[in-house]
Protein backbone atom coordinates (compact mmCIF):
# COMPACT_ATOMS: atom_id res chain seq x y z
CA UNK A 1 0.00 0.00 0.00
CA UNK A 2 1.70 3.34 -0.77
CA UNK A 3 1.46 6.06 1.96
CA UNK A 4 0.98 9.60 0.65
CA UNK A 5 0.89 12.69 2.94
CA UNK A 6 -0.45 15.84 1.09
CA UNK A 7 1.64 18.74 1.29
CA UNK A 8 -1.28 20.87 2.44
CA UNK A 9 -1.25 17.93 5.16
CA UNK A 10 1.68 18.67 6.38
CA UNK A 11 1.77 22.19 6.18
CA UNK A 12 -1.41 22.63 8.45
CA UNK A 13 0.46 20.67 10.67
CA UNK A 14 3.31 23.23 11.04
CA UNK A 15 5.48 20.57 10.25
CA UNK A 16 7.04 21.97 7.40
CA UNK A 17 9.74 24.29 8.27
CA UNK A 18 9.39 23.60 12.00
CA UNK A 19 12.43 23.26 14.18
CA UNK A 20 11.14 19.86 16.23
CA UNK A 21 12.64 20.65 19.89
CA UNK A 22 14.66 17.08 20.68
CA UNK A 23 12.82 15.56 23.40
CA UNK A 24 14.04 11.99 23.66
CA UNK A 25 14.86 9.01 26.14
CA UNK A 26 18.98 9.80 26.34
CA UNK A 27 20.14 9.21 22.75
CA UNK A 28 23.16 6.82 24.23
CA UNK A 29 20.48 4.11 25.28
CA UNK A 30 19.42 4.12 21.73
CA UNK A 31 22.43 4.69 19.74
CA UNK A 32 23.56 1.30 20.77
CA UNK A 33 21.44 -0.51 18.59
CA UNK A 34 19.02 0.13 15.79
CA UNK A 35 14.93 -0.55 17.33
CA UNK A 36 12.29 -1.71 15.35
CA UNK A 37 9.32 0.43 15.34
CA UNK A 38 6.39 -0.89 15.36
CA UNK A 39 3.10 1.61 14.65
CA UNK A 40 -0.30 0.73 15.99
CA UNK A 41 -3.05 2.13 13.68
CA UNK A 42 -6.69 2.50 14.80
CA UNK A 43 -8.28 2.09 11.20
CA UNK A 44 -11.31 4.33 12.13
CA UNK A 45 -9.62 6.91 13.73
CA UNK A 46 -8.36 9.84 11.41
CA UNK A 47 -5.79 11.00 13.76
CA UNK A 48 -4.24 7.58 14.34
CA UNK A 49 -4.38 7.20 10.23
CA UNK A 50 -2.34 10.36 10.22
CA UNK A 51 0.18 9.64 12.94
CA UNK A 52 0.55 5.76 11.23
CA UNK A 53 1.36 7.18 8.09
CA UNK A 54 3.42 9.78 9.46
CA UNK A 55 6.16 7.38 10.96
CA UNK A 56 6.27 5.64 7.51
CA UNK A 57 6.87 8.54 5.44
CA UNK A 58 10.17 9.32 7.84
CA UNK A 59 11.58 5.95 7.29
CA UNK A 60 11.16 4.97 11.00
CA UNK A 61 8.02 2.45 10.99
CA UNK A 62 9.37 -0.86 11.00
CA UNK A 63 5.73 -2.63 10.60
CA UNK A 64 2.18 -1.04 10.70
CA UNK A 65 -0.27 -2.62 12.86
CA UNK A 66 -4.00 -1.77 12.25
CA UNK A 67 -6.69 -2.88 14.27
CA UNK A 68 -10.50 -1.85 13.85
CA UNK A 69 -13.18 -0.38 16.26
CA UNK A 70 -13.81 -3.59 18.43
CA UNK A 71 -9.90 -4.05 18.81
CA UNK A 72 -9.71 -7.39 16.81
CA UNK A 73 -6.17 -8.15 16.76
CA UNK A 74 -4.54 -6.22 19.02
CA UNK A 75 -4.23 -8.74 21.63
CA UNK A 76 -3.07 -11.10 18.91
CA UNK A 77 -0.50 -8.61 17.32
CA UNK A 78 0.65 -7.61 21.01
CA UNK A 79 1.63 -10.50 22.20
CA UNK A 80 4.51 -11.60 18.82
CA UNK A 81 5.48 -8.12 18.84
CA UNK A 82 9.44 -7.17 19.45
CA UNK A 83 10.89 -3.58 19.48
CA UNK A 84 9.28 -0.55 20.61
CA UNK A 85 5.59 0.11 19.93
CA UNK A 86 4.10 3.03 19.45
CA UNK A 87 0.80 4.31 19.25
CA UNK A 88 -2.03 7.15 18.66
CA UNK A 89 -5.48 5.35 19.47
CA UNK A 90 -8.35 5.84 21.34
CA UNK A 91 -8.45 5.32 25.12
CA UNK A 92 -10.07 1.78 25.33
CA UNK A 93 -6.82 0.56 23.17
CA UNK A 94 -4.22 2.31 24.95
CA UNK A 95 -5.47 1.19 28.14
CA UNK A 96 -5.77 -2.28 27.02
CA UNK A 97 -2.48 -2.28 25.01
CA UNK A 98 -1.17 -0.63 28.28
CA UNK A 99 -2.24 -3.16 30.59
CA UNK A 100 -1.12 -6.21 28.50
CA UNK A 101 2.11 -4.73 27.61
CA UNK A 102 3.33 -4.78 31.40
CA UNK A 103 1.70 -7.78 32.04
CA UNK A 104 4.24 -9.22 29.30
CA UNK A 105 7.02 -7.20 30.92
CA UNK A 106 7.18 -4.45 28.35
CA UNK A 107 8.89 -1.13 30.01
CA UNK A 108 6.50 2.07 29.33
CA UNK A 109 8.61 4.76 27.48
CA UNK A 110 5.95 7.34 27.10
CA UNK A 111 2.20 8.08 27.38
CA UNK A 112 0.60 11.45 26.51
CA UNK A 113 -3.16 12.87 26.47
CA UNK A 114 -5.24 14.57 23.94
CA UNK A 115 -8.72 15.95 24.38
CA UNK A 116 -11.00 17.98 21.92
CA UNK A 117 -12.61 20.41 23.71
CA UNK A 118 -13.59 24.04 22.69
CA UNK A 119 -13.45 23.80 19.33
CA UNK A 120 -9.55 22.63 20.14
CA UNK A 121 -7.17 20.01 20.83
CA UNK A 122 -5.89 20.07 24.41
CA UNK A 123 -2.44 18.16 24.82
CA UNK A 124 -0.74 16.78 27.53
CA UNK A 125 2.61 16.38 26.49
CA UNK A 126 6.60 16.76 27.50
CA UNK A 127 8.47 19.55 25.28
CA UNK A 128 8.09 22.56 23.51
CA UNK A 129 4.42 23.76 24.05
CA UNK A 130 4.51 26.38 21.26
CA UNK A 131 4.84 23.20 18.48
CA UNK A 132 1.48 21.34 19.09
CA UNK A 133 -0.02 24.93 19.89
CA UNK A 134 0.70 26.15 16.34
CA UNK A 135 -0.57 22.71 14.99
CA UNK A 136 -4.95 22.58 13.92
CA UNK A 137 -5.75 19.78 11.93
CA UNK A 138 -2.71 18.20 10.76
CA UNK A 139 -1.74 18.14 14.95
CA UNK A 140 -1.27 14.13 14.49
CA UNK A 141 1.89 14.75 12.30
CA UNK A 142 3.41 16.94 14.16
CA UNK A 143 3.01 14.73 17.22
CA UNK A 144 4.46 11.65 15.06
CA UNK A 145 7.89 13.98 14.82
CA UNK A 146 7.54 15.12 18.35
CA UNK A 147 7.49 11.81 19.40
CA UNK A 148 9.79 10.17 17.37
CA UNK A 149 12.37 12.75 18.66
CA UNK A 150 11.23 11.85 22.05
CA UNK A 151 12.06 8.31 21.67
CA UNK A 152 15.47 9.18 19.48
CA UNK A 153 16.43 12.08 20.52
CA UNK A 154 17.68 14.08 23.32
CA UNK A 155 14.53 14.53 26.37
CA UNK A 156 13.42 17.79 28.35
CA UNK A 157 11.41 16.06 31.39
CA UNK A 158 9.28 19.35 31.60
CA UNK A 159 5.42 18.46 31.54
CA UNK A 160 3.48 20.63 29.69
CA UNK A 161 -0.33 21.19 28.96
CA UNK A 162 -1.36 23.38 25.15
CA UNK A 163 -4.10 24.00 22.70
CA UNK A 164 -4.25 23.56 19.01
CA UNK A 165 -5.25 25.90 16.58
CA UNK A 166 -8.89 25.86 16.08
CA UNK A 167 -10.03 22.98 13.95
CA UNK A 168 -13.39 21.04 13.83
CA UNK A 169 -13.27 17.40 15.11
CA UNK A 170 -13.81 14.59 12.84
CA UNK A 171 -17.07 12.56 12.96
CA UNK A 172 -15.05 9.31 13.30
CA UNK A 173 -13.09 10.74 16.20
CA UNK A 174 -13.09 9.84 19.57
CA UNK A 175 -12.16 13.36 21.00
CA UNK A 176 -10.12 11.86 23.16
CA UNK A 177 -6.73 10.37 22.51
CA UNK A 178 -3.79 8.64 23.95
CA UNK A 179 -0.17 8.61 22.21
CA UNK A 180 1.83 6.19 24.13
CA UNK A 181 5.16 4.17 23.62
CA UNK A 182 6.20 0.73 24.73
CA UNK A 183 9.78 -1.10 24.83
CA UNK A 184 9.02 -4.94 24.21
CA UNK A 185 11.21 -7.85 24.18
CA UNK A 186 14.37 -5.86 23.93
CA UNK A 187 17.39 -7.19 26.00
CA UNK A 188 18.52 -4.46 28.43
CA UNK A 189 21.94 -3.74 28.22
C-alpha cells in the first residue's frame, strides 16, 4: 500500500519548516542498537491514520499494525510483537495495550493525552508547548515527529499542557486520545 501525505497535510500541521525541539529518552540508550518500530493504527480513527502514516513517510516504521473499532487483533499482534511500539489510538486501546504490555514485561517509554474540547485540541505532552499549539488539523503529524524525537532524541522532562489551533473534530473521532510508547522484548543492556 503506498502512503501519501499531502503537502497541504503537512503544512497545516506546522510541520514543514518547524524546528522539532529534541525531546528523547537519552540518545546513548538508543544509539547502541538500531529498534524496530512498530506503529499501531486505529483504522477508524483519522488522527491515528495520520500519525501511522506519518512514521512511515520518515523511514522509521518498521511494521504497521491496524486494528478496527472492536480491537480485533490487538491482543493477537501484542503479544509476537518485538521492538518498541508506538501508538495514537483511542483510550479503550491504549489502556488495554497498556495493561497487557506490562503484564508481558514491556517497560513504558511514554504516554501522553489529547482531548478535543472548545473547538480545540488540548495536549498533555513533555516539550516545547509552542509546536502542538501552532498545529490545527494536521496536529497528528506533528506529534508523530515530536514523538519520534522523544524516543530518538535528546529529552526535556518538563510536563506541559497546550491547545491547538482551532479545527473542527472529525465525525469518526473519539475526542479523546492517547499517544503512548512501549519497549518490548528488547534485552537491556
Amino acid at each position: 500500500m503506498a502512503w501519501d501525505v499531502s503537502r497541504r497535510t503537512v503544512m497545516s500541521g506546522g510541520a514543514v519548516g518547524a524546528a522539532v525541539v529534541g525531546l528523547g529518552i537519552g540518545r546513548s540508550a538508543w544509539a547502541k542498537r538500531p529498534i524496530k518500530t512498530i506503529v499501531i493504527e486505529e483504522a477508524e480513527v483519522p488522527e491515528s491514520r495520520l500519525f501511522a502514516e506519518t512514521f512511515v513517510n520518515s523511514g522509521r516504521a518498521a511494521k504497521i499494525i491496524r486494528i478496527d473499532r472492536s480491537l480485533n487483533g490487538l491482543l493477537h499482534e501484542l503479544a509476537i510483537a518485538e521492538g518498541v511500539l508506538v501508538g495514537l489510538t483511542s483510550d479503550p486501546a491504549a489502556m488495554i495495550a497498556e495493561q497487557i504490555l506490562v503484564a508481558d514485561g514491556a517497560r513504558p517509554l511514554l504516554q501522553w493525552t489529547h482531548h478535543y474540547r472548545k473547538m480545540r485540541w488540548e495536549h498533555r505532552t513533555e516539550g516545547a508547548p509552542a509546536l502542538l499549539a501552532r498545529a490545527s488539523t494536521g496536529w497528528p503529524t506533528v506529534l508523530a515527529h515530536h514523538m519520534q524525537d522523544a524516543l530518538f532524541g535528546d529529552r526535556q522532562t518538563a510536563e506541559l499542557r497546550c491547545e491547538s489551533g482551532h479545527c473542527s473534530l472529525d465525525g469518526k473521532s473519539p475526542g479523546m486520545l492517547v499517544s503512548w510508547a512501549f519497549e518490548v522484548g528488547v534485552q537491556q543492556s
